[in-house]
N, C-alpha and C. Protein backbone atom coordinates (compact mmCIF):
# COMPACT_ATOMS: atom_id res chain seq x y z
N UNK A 1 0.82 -1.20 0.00
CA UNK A 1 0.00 0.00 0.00
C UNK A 1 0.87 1.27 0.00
N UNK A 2 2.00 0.85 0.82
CA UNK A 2 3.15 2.60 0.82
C UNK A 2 3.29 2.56 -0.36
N UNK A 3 4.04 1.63 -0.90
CA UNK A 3 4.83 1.48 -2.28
C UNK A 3 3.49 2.23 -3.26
N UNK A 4 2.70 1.62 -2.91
CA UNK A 4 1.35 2.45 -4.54
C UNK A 4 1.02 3.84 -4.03
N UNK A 5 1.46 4.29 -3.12
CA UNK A 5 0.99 5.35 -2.89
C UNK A 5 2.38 6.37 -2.80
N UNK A 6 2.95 5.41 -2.93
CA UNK A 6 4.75 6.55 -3.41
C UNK A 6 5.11 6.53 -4.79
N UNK A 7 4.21 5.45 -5.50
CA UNK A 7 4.55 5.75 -6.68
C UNK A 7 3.67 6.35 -7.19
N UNK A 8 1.77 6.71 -7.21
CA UNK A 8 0.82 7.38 -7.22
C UNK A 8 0.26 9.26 -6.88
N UNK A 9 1.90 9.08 -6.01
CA UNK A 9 2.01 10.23 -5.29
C UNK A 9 1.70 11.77 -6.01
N UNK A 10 2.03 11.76 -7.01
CA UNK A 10 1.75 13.00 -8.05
C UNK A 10 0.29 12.89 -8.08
N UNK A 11 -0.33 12.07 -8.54
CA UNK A 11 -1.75 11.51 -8.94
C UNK A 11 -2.31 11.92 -7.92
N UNK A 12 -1.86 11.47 -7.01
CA UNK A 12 -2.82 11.68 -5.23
C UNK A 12 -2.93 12.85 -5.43
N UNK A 13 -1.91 13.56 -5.18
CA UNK A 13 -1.64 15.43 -4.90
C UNK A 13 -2.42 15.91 -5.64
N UNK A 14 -2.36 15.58 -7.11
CA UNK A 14 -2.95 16.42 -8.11
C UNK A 14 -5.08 16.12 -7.29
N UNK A 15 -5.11 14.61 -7.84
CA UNK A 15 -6.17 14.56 -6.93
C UNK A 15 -6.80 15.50 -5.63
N UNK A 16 -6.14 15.84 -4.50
CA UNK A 16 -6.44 16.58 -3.73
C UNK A 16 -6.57 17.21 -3.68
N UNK A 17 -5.79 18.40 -4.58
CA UNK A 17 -5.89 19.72 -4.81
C UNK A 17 -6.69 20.17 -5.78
N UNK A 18 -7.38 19.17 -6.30
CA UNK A 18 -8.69 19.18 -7.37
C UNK A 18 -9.72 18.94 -6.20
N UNK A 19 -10.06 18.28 -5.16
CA UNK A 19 -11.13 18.18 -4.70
C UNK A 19 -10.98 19.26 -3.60
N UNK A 20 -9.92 19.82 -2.88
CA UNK A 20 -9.91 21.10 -2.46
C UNK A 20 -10.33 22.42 -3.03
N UNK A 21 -9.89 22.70 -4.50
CA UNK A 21 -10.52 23.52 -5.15
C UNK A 21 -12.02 23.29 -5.71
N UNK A 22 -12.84 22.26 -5.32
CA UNK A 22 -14.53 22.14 -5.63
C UNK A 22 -14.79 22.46 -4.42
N UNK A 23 -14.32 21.99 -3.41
CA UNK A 23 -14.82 22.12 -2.03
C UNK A 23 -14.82 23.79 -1.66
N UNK A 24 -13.48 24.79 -2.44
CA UNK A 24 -13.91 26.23 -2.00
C UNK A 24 -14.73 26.60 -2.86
N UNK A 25 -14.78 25.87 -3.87
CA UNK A 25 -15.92 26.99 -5.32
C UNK A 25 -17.21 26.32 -4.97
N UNK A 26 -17.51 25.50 -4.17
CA UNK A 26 -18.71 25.07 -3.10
C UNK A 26 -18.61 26.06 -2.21
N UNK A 27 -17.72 26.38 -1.42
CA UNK A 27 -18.31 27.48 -0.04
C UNK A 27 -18.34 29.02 -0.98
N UNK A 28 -17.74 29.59 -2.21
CA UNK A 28 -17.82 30.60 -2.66
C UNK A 28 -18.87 30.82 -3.02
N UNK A 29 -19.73 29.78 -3.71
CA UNK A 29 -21.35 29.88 -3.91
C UNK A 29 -21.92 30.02 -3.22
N UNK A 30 -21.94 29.51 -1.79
CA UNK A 30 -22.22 29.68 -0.92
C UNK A 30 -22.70 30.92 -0.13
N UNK A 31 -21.59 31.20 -0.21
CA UNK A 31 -20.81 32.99 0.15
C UNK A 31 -21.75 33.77 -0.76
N UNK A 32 -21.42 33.90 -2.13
CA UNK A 32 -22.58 34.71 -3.29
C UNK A 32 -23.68 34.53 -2.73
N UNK A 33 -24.46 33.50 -2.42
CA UNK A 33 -25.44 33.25 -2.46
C UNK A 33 -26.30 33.49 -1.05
N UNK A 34 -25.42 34.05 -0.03
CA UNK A 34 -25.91 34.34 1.48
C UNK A 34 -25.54 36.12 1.07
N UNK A 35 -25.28 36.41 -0.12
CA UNK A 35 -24.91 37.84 0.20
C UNK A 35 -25.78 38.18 -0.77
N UNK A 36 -26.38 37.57 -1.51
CA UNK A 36 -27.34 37.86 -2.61
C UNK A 36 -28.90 37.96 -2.02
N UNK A 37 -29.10 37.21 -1.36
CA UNK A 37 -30.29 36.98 0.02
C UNK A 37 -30.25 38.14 0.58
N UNK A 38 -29.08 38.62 1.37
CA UNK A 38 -29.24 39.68 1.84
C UNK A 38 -29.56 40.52 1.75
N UNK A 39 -28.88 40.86 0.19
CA UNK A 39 -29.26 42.02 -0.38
C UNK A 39 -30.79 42.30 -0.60
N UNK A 40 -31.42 41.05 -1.39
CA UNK A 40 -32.64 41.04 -2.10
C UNK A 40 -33.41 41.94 -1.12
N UNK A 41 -34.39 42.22 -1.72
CA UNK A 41 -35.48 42.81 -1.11
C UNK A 41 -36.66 42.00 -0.91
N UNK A 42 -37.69 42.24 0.26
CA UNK A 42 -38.86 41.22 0.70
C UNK A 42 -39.66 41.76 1.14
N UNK A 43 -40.69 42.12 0.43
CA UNK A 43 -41.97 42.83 1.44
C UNK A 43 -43.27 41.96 1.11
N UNK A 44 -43.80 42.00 2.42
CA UNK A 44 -44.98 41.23 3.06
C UNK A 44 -46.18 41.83 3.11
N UNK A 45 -47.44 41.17 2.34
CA UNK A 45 -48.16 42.02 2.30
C UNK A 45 -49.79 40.86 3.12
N UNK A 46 -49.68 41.13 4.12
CA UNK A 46 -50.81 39.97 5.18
C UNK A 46 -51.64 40.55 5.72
N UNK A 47 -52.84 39.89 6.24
CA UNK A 47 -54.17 39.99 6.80
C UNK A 47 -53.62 39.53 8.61
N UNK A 48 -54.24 40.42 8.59
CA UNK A 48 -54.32 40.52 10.65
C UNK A 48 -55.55 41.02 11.27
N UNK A 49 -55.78 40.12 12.65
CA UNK A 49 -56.99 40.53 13.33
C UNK A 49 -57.61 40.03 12.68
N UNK A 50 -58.04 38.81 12.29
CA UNK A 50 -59.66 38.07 11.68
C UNK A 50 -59.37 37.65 10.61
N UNK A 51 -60.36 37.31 10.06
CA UNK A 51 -60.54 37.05 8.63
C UNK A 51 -61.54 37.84 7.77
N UNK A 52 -62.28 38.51 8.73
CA UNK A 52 -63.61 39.45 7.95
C UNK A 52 -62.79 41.23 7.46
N UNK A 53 -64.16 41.60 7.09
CA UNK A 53 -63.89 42.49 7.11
C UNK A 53 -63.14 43.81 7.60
N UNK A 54 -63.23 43.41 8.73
CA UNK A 54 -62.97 44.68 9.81
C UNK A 54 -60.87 44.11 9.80
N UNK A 55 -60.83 42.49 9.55
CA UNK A 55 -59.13 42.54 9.61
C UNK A 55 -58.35 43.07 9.25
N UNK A 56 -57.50 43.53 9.33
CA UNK A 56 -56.50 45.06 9.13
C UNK A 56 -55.63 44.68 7.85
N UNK A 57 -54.89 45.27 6.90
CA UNK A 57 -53.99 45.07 5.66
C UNK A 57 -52.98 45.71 6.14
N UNK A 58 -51.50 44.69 6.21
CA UNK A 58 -50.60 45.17 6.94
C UNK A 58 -49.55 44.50 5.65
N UNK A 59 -48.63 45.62 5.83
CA UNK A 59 -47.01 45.64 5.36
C UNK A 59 -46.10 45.35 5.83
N UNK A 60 -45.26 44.44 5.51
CA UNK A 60 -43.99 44.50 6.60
C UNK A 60 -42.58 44.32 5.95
N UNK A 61 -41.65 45.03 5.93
CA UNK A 61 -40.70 44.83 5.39
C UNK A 61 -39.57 43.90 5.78
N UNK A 62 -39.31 42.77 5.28
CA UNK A 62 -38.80 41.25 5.44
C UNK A 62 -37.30 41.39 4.89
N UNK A 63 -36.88 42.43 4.70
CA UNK A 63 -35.74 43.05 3.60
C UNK A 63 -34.41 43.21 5.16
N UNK A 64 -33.69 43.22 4.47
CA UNK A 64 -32.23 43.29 5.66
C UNK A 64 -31.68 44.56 5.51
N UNK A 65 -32.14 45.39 4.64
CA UNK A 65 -32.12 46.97 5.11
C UNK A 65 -33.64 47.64 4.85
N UNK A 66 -33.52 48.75 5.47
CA UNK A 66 -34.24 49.90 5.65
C UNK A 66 -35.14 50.06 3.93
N UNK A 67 -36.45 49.98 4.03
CA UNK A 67 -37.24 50.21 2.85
C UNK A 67 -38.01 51.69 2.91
N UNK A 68 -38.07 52.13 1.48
CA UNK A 68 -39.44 53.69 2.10
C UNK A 68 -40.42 53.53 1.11
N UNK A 69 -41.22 53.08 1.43
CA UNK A 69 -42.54 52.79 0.76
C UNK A 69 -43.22 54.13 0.04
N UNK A 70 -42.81 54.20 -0.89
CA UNK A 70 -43.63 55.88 -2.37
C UNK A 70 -45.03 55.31 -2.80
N UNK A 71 -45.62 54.34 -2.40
CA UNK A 71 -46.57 54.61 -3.62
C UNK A 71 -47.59 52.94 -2.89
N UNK A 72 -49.01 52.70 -2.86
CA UNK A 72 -49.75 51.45 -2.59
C UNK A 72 -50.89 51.90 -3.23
N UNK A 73 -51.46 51.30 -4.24
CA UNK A 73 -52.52 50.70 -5.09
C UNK A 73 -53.00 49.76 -4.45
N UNK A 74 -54.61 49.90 -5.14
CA UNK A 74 -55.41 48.83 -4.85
C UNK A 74 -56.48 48.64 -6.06
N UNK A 75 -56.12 47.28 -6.64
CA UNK A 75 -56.83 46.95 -7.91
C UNK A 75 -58.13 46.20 -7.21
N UNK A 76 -59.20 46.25 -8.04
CA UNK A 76 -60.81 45.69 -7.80
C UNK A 76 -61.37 45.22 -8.72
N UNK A 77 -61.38 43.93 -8.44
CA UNK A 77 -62.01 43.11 -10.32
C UNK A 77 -62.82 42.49 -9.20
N UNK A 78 -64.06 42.54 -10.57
CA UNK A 78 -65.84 41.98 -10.27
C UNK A 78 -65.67 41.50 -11.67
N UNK A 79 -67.05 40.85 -11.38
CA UNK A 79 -68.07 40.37 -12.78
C UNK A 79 -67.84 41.70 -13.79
N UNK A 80 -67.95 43.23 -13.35
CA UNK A 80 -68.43 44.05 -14.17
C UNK A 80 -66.79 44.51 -14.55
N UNK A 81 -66.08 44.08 -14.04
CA UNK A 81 -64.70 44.95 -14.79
C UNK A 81 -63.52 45.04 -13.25
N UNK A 82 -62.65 45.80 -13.81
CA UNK A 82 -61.76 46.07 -12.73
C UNK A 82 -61.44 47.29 -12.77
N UNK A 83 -60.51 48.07 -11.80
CA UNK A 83 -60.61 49.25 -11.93
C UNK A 83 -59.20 49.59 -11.08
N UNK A 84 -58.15 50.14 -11.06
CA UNK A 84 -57.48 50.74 -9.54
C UNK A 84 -57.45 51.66 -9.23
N UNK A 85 -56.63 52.14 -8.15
CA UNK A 85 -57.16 53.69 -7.37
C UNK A 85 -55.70 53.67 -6.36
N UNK A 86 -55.21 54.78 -6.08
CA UNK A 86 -54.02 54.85 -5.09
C UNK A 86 -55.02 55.20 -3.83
N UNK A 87 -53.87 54.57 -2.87
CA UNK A 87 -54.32 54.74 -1.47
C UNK A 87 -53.48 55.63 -0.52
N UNK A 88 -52.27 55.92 -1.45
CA UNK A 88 -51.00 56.30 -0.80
C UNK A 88 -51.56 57.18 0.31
N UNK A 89 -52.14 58.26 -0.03
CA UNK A 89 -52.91 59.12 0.42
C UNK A 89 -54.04 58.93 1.82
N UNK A 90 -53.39 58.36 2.90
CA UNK A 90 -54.78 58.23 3.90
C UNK A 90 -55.94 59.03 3.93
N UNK A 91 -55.61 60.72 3.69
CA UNK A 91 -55.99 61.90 3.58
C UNK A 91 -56.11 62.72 3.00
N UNK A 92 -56.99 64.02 2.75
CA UNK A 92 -55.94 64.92 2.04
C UNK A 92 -55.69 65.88 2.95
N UNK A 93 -54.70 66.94 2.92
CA UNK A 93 -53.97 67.97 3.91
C UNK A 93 -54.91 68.38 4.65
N UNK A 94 -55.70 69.29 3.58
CA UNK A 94 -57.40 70.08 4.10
C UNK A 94 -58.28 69.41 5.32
N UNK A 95 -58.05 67.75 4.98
CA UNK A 95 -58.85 67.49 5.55
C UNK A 95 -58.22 67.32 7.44
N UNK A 96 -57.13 67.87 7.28
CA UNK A 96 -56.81 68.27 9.28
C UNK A 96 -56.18 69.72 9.66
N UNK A 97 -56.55 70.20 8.42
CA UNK A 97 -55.97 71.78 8.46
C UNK A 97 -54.43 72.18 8.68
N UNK A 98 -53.93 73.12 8.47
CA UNK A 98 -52.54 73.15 8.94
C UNK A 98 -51.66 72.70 10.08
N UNK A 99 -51.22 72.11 9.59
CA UNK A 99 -50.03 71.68 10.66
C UNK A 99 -50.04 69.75 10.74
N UNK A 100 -50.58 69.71 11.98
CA UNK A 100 -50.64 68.04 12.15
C UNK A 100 -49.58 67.20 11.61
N UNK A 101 -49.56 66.13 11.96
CA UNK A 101 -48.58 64.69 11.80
C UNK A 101 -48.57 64.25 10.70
N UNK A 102 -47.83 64.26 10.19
CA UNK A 102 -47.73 64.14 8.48
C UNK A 102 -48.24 62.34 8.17
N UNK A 103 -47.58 61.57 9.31
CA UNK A 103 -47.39 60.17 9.01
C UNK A 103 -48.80 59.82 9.47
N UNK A 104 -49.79 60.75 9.86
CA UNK A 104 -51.08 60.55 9.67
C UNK A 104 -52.15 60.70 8.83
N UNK A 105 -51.54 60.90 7.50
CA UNK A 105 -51.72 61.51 6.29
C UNK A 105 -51.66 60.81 5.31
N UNK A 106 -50.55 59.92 5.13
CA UNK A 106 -49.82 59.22 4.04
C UNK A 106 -48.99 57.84 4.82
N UNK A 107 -49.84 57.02 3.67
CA UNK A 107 -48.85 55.72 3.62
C UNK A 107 -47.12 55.74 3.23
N UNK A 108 -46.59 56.86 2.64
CA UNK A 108 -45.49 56.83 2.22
C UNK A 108 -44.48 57.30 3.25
N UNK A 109 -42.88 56.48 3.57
CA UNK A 109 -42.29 56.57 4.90
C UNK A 109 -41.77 55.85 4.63
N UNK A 110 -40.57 55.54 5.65
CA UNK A 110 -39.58 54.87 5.85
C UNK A 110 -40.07 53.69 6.63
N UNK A 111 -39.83 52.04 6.42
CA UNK A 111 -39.70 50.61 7.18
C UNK A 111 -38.44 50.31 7.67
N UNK A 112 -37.85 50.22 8.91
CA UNK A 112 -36.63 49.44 9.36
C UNK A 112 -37.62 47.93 9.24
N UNK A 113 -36.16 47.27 9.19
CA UNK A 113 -36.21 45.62 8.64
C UNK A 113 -36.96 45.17 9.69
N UNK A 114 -37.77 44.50 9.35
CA UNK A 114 -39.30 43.96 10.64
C UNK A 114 -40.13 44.80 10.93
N UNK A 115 -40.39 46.07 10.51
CA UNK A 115 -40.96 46.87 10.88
C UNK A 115 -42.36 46.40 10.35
N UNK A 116 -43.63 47.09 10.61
CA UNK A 116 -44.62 47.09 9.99
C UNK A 116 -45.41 48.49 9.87
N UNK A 117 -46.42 48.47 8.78
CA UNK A 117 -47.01 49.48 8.43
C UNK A 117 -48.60 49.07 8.22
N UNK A 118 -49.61 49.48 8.96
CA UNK A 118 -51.16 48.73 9.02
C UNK A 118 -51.94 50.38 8.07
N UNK A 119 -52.45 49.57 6.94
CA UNK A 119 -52.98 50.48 5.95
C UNK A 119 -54.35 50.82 6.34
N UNK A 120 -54.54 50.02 7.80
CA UNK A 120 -56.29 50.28 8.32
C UNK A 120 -57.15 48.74 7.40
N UNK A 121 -58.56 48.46 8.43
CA UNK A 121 -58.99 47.66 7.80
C UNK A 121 -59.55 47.20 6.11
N UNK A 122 -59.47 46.23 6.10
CA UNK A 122 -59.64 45.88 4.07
C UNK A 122 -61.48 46.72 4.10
N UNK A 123 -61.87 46.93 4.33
CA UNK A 123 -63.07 47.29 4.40
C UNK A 123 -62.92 48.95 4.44
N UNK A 124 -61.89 49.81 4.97
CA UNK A 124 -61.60 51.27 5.14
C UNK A 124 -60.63 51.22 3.90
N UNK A 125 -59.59 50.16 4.02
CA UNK A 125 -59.26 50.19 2.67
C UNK A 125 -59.74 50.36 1.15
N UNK A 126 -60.56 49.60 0.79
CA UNK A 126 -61.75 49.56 -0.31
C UNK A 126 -62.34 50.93 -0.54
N UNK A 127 -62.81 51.27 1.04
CA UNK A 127 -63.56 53.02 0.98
C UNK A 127 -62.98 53.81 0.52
N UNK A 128 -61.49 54.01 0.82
CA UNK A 128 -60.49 54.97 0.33
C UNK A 128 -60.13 54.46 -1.18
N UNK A 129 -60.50 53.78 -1.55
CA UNK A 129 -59.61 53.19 -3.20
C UNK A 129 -61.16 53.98 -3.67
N UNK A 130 -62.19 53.43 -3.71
CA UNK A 130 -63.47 54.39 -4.25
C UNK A 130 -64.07 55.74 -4.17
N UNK A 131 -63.57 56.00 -2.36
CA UNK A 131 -63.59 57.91 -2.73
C UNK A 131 -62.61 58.06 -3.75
N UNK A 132 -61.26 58.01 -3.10
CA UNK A 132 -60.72 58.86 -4.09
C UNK A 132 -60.70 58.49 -5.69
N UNK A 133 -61.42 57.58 -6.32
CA UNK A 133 -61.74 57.89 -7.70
C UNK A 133 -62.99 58.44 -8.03
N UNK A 134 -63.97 58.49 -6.60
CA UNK A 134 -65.22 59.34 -7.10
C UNK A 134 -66.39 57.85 -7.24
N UNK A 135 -65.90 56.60 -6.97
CA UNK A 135 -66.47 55.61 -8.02
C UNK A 135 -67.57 55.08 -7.49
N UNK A 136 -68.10 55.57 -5.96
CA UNK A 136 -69.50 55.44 -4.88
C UNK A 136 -68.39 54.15 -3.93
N UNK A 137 -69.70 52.98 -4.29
CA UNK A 137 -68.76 51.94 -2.93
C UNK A 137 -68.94 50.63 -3.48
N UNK A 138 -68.89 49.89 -2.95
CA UNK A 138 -68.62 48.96 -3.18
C UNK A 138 -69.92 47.69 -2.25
N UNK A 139 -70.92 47.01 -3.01
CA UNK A 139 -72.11 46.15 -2.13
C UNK A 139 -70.99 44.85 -1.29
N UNK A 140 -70.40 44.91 -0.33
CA UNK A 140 -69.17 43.74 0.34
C UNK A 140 -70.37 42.89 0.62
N UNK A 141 -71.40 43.03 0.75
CA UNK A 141 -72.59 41.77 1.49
C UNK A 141 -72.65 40.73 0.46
N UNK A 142 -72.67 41.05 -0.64
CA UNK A 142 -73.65 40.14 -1.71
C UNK A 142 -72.16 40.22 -2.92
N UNK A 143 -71.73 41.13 -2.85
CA UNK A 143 -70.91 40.79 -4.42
C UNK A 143 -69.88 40.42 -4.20
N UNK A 144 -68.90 39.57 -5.05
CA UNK A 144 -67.92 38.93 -5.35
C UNK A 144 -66.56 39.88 -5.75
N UNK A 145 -65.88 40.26 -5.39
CA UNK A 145 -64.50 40.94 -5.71
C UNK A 145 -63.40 40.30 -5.43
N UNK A 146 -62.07 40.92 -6.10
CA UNK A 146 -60.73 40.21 -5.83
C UNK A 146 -59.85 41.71 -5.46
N UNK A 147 -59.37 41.87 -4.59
CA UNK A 147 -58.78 42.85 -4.25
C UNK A 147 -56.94 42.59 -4.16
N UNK A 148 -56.50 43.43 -5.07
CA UNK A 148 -55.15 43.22 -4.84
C UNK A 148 -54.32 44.42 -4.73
N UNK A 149 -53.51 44.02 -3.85
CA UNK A 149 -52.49 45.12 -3.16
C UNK A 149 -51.38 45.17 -3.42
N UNK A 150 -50.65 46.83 -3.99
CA UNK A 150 -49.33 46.70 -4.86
C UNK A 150 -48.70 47.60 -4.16
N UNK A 151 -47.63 47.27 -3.12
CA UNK A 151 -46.38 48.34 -3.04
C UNK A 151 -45.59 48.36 -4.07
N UNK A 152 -44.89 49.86 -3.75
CA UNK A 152 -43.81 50.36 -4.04
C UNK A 152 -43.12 50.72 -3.60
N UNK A 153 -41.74 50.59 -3.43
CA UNK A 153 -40.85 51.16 -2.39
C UNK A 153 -39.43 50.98 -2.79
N UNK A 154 -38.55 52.40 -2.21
CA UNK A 154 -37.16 52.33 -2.53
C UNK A 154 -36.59 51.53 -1.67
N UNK A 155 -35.42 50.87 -2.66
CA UNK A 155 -34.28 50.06 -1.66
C UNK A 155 -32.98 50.61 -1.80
N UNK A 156 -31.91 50.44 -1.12
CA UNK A 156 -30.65 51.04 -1.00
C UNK A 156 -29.95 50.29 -2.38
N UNK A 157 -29.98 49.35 -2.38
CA UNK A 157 -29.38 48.72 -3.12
C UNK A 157 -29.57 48.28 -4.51
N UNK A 158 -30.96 48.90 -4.92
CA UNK A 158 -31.66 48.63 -6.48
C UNK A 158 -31.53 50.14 -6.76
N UNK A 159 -31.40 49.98 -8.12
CA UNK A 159 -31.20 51.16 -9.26
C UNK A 159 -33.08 51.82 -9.00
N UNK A 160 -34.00 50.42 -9.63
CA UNK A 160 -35.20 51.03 -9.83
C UNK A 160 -36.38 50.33 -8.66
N UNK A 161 -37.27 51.29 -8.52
CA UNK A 161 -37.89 50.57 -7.16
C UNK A 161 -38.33 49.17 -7.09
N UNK A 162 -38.48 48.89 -5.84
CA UNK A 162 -39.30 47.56 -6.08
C UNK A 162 -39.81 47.17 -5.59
N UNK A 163 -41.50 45.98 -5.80
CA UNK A 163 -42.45 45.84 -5.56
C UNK A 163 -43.12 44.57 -5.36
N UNK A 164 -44.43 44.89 -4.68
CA UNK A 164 -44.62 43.08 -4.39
C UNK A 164 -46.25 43.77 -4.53
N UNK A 165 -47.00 42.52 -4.49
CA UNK A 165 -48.32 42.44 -4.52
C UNK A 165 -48.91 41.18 -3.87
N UNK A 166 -50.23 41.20 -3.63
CA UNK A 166 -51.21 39.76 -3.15
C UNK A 166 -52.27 40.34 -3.84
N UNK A 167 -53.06 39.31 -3.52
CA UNK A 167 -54.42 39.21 -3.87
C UNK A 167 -55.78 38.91 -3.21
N UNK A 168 -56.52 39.09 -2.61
CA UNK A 168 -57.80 39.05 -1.48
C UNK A 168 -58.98 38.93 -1.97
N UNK A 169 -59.42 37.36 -1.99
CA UNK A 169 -60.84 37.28 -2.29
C UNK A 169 -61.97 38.20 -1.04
N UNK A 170 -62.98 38.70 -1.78
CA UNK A 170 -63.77 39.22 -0.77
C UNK A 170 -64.75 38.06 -0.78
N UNK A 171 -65.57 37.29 -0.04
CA UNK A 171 -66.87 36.45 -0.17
C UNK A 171 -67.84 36.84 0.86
N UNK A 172 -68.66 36.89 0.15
CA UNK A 172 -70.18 37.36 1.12
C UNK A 172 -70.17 36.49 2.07
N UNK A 173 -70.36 36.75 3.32
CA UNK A 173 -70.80 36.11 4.42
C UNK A 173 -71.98 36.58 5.50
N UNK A 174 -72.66 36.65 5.13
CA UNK A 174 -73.86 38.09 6.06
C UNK A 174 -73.46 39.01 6.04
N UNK A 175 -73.78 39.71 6.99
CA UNK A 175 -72.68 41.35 7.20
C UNK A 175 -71.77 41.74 7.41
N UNK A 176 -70.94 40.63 7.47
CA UNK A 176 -69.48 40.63 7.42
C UNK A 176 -68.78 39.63 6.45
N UNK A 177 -68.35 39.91 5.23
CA UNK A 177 -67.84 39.23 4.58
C UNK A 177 -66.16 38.53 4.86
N UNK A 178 -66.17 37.23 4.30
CA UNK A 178 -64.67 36.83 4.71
C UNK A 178 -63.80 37.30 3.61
N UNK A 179 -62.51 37.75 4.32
CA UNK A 179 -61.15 38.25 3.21
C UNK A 179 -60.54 37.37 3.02
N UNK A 180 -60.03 36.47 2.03
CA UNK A 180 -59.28 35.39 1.95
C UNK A 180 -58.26 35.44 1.05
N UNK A 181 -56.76 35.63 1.47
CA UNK A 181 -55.67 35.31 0.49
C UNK A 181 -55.95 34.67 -0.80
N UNK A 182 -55.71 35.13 -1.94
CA UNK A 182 -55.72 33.85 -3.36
C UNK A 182 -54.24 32.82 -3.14
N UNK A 183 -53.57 33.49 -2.63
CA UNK A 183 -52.02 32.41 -2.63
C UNK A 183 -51.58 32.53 -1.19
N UNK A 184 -51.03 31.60 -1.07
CA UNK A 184 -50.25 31.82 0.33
C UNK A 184 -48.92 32.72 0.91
N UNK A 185 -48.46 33.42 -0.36
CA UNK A 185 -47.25 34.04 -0.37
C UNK A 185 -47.65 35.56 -0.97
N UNK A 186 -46.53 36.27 -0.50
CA UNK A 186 -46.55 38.17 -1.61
C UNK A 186 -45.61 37.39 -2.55
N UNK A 187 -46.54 38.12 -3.87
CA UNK A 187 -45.09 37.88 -5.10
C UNK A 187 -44.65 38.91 -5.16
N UNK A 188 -43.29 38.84 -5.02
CA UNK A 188 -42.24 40.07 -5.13
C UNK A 188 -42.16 39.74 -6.37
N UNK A 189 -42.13 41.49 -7.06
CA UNK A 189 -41.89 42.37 -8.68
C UNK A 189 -40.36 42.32 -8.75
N UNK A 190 -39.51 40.88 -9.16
CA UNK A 190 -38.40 41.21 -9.23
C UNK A 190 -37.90 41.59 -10.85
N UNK A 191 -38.93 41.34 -11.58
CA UNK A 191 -38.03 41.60 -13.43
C UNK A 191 -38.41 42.85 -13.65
N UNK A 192 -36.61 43.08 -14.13
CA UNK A 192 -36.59 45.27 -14.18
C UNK A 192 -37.59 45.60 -15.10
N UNK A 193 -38.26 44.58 -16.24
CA UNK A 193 -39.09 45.39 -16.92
C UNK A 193 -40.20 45.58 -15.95
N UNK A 194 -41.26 44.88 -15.56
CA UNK A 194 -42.04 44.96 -14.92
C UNK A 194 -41.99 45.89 -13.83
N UNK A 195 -40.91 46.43 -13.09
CA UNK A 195 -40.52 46.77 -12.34
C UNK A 195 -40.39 48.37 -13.16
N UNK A 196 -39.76 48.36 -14.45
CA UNK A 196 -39.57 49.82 -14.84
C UNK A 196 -40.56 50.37 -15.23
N UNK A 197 -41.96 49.36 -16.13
CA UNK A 197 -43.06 49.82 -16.08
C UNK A 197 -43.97 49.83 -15.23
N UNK A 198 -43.68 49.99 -13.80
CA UNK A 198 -44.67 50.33 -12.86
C UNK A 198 -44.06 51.84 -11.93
N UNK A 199 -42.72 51.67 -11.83
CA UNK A 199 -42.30 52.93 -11.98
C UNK A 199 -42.55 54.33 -12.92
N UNK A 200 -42.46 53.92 -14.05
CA UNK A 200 -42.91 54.49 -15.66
C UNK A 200 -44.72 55.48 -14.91
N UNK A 201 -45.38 54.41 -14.70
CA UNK A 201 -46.48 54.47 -14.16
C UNK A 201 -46.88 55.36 -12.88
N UNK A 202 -45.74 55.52 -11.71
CA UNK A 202 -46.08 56.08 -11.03
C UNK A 202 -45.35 57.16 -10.87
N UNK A 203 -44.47 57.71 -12.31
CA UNK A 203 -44.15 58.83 -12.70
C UNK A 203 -44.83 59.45 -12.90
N UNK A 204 -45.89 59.00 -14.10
CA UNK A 204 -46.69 60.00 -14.65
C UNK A 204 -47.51 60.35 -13.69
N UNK A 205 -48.10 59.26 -12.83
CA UNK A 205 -49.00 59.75 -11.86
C UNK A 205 -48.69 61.38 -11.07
N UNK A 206 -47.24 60.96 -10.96
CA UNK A 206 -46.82 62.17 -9.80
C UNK A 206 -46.65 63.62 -10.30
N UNK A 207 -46.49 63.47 -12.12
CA UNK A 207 -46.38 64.81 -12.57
C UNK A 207 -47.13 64.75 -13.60
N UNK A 208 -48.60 64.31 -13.65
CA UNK A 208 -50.11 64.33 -14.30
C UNK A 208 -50.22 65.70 -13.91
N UNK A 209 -51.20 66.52 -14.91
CA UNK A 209 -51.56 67.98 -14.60
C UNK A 209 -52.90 67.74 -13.70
């Protein structure tokens, strides 16, 4: 066994230092790949307090740095069509007169990592997506809707913003209808196109006449 392994000896070496070099370009992927995580961005978009109506629509940023949320839509598809409406807006200025707490005003602000942000119940939610287009309300007893929810928000580390969405069956239940997730997860908006045309989108919004 010495003898084959003193005459093999080059072979061995070479051998070893081939399975040493897979074994680091194994932990270097590794490495990429715990720093790529990090980076990514993750926002959470979940139902709290119940399942009805009155349960609250909450944000939470799942991201390993600091997020500032510019911009939350809320799309509404029925039988008769769909429609969206920004919510960014809790308020408008007028409506607390000069001065007051700004972050009582507007969804838009800064998330530290775990933080959360409660947009008020899916039911106050809905109200505010239909005032502010003028569009009356919405029958939650009897009709069928799908409600879906789209942040936007800057990250430190992306060129162009980025975004996640869900989706919320409404179903009649007496006078309180149940809100029910369509998926079990937020899909995060990670492809730059999609991502540049929703930006694109909430350009114009911001400098519309």
């Amino acid at each position: 066994m010495l003898s084959w392994i003193q005459n093999h000896s080059q072979l061995l070496s070479v051998g070893v230092n081939a399975a040493m070099v897979l074994i680091w370009l194994i932990y270097l992927r590794l490495f990429i790949q715990t720093i790529r995580r990090n980076e990514r961005s993750s926002i959470l978009i979940t139902r709290g307090g119940g399942q009805r109506a009155s349960a609250h629509c909450m944000i939470c940023n799942m991201s390993a740095q600091i997020i500032y949320v510019m911009s939350v839509t809320v799309s509404i598809r029925s039988d008769n069509g769909a429609s969206t409406h920004p919510i960014t807006d809790v308020r408008r200025p007028s409506d607390t007169g000069k001065g007051g707490d700004v972050r009582e005003q507007t969804h838009q602000g800064p998330l530290q990592p775990g933080e959360m942000m409660d947009l008020g119940s899916f039911e106050s939610v809905i109200e505010r997506a239909y005032d502010s287009a003028g569009s009356g309300s919405l029958d939650l007893e009897t009709g069928r809707y799908c409600v879906e929810i789209l942040v936007m928000a800057h990250y430190a580390s992306e060129n162009l913003p980025i975004a996640a969405t869900r989706s919320f069956d409404i179903r009649p239940d007496g006078d309180d209808p149940r809100i029910v997730p369509t998926s079990p997860r937020t899909r995060q908006i990670r492809s730059s196109r999609e991502r540049k045309r929703l930006w694109n989108t909430l350009r114009d919004e911001l400098y519309a006449d």
